[in-house]
Protein backbone atom coordinates (compact mmCIF):
# COMPACT_ATOMS: atom_id res chain seq x y z
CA UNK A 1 -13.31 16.41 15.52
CA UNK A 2 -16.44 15.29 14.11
CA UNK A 3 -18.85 12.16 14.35
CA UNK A 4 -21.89 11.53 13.09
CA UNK A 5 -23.67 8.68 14.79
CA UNK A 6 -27.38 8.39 13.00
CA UNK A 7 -29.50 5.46 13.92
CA UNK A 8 -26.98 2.88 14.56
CA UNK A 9 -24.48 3.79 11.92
CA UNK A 10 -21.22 5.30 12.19
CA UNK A 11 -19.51 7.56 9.88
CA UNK A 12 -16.10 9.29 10.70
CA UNK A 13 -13.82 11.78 10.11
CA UNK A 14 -11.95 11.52 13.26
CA UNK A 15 -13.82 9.89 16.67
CA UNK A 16 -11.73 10.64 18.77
CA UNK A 17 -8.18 11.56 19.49
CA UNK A 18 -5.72 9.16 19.38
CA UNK A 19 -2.12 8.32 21.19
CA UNK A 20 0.69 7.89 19.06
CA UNK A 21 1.65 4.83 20.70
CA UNK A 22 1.90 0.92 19.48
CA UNK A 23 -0.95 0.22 21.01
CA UNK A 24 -3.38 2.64 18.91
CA UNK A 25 -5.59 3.21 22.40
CA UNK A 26 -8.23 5.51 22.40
CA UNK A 27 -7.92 8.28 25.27
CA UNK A 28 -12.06 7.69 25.91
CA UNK A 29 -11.23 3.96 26.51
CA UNK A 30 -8.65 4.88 29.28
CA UNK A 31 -10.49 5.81 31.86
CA UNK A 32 -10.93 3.32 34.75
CA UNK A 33 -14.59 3.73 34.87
CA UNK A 34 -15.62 2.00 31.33
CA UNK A 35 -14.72 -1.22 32.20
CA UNK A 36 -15.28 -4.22 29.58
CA UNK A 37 -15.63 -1.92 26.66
CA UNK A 38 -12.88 -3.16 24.85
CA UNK A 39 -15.29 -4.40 21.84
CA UNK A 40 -16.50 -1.40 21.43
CA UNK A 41 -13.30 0.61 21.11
CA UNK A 42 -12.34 -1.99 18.61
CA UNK A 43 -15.69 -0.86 16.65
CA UNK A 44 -14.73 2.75 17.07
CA UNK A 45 -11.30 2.04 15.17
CA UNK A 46 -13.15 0.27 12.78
CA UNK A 47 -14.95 3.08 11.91
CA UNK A 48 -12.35 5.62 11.83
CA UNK A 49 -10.29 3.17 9.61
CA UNK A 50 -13.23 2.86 7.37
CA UNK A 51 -14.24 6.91 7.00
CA UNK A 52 -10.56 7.37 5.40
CA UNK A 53 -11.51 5.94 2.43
CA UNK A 54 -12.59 8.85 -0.24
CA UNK A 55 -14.19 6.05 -2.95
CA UNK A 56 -16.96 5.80 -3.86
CA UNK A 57 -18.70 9.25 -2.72
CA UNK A 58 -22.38 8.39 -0.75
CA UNK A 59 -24.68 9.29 1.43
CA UNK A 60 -26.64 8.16 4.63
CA UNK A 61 -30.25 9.95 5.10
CA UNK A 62 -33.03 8.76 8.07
CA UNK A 63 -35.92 7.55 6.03
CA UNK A 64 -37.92 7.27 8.88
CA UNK A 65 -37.58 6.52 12.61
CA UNK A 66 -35.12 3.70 13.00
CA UNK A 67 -34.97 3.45 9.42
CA UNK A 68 -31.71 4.46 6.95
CA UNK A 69 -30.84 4.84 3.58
CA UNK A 70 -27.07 4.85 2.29
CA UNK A 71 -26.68 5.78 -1.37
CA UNK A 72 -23.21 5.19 -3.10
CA UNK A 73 -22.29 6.55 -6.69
CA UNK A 74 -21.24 4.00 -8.73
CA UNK A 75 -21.58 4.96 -12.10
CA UNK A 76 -20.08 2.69 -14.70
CA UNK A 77 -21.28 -0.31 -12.44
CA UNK A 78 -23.61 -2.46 -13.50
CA UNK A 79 -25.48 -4.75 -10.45
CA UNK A 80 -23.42 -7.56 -11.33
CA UNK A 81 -19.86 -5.68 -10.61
CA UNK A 82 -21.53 -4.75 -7.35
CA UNK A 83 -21.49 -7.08 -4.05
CA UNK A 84 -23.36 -6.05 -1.06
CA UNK A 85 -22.28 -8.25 2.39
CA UNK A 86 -23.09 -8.53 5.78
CA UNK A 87 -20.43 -9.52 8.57
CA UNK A 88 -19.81 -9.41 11.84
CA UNK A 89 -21.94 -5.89 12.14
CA UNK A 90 -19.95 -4.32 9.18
CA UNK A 91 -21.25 -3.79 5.74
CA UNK A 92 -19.14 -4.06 2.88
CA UNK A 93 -19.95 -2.99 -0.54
CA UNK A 94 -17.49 -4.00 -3.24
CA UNK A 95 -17.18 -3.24 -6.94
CA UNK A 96 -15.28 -5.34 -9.54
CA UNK A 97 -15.48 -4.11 -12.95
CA UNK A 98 -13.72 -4.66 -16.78
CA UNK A 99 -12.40 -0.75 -16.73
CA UNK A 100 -10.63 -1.56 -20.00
CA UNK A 101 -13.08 -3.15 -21.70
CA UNK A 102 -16.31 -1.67 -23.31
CA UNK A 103 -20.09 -3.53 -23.72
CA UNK A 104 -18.99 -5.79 -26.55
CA UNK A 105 -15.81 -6.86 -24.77
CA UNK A 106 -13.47 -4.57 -27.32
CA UNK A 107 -10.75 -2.79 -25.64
CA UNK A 108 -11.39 1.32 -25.12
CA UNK A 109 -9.06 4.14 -25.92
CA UNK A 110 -9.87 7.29 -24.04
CA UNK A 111 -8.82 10.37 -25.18
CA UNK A 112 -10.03 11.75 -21.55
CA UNK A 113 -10.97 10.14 -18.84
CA UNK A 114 -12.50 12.04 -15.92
CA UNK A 115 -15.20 9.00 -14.65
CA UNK A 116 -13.76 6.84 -11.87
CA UNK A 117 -14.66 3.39 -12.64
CA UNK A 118 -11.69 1.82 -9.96
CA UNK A 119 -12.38 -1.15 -7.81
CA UNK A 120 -13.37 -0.33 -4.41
CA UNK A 121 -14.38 -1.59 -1.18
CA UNK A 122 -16.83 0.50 1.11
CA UNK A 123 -17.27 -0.45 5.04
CA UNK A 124 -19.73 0.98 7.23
CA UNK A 125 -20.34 0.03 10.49
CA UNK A 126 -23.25 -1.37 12.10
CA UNK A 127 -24.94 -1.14 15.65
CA UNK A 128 -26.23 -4.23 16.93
CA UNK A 129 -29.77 -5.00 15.82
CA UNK A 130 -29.55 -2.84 12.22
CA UNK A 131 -30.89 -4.99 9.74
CA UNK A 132 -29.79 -4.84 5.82
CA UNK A 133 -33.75 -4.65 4.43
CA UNK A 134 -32.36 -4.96 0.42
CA UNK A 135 -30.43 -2.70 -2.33
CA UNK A 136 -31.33 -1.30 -5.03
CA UNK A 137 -29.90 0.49 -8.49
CA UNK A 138 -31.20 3.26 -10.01
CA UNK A 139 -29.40 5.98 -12.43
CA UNK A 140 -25.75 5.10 -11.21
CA UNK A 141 -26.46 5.46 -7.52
CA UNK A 142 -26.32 1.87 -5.37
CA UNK A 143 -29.65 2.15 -2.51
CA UNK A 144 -29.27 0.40 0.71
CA UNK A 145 -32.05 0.54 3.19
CA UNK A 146 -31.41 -0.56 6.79
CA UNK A 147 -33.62 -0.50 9.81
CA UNK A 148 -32.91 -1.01 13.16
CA UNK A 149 -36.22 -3.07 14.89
CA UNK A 150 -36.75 -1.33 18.34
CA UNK A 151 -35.86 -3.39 20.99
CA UNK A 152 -38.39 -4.40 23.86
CA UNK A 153 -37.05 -2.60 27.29
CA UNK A 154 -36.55 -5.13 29.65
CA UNK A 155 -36.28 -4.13 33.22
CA UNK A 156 -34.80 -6.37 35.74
CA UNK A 157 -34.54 -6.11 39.49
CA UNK A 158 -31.61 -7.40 41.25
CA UNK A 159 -31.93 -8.69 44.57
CA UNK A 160 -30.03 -7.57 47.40
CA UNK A 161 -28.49 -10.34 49.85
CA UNK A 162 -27.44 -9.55 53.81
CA UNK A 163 -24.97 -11.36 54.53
CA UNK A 164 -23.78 -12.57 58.01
């Protein structure tokens, strides 16, 4: 089983093991000391569900401290095909393109066809706090740089009462 978890961003093959049961419950989540983590069990299957797709091929590299860089290969896409989206801490990167059609709008024969031009949809993850910074195209790769702002550490001491 292996999990990469690099600076807020979550990439899976397989988390964790999972039950074959109904109710799709991580073994981690079970134990009765991780109390009110159900939202982040229901991020962990996100993930998972999210690392079985195969299309488009990318990569995420640090850039920096608290700074990332995912690169997708979308050749045959031009910018306007491509949507990048924020929601609810997930990313999603979709493609729409004409496969069928060339430039001028005339339909294409291929005699091979080897590229994969399909329509996809991508979903990574976020941590809370990672911040989308822009995208970029360049050569038939799709940039996106994130950053996660470091937090300020906030201590707080809790008073104890005596009662009676």
């Amino acid at each position: 089983m292996a999990h990469a978890a690099t600076g807020g961003l979550w990439t899976t093959k397989s988390l964790f093991p999972v039950r074959a049961s109904p109710m799709n419950r991580t073994i981690l989540f079970d134990s009765p000391f991780l109390l009110g983590f159900d939202h982040t069990r229901a991020l962990i299957e996100r993930a998972a569900k999210a690392a079985a797709e195969g299309y488009p091929p990318y990569n995420v590299e640090e850039r920096a401290e608290g700074r990332l860089r995912i690169t997708l290969a979308v050749a045959g896409f031009s910018p306007e095909q491509l949507t990048v989206t924020v929601e609810d801490n997930q990313l999603v990167v979709t493609g729409r393109g004409d496969k069928e059609r060339g430039p001028t709008g005339a339909e294409r024969a291929f005699l091979h066809r080897g590229i994969a031009a399909r329509n996809f949809v991508r979903n990574f993850v976020l941590a809370d706090g990672m911040v989308v910074e822009g995208a970029s195209m360049e050569h038939g790769l799709l940039h996106i740089d994130l950053e996660r702002p470091q937090p300020e550490r906030l201590v707080r001491e809790i008073p104890i009462k005596t009662l009676g």
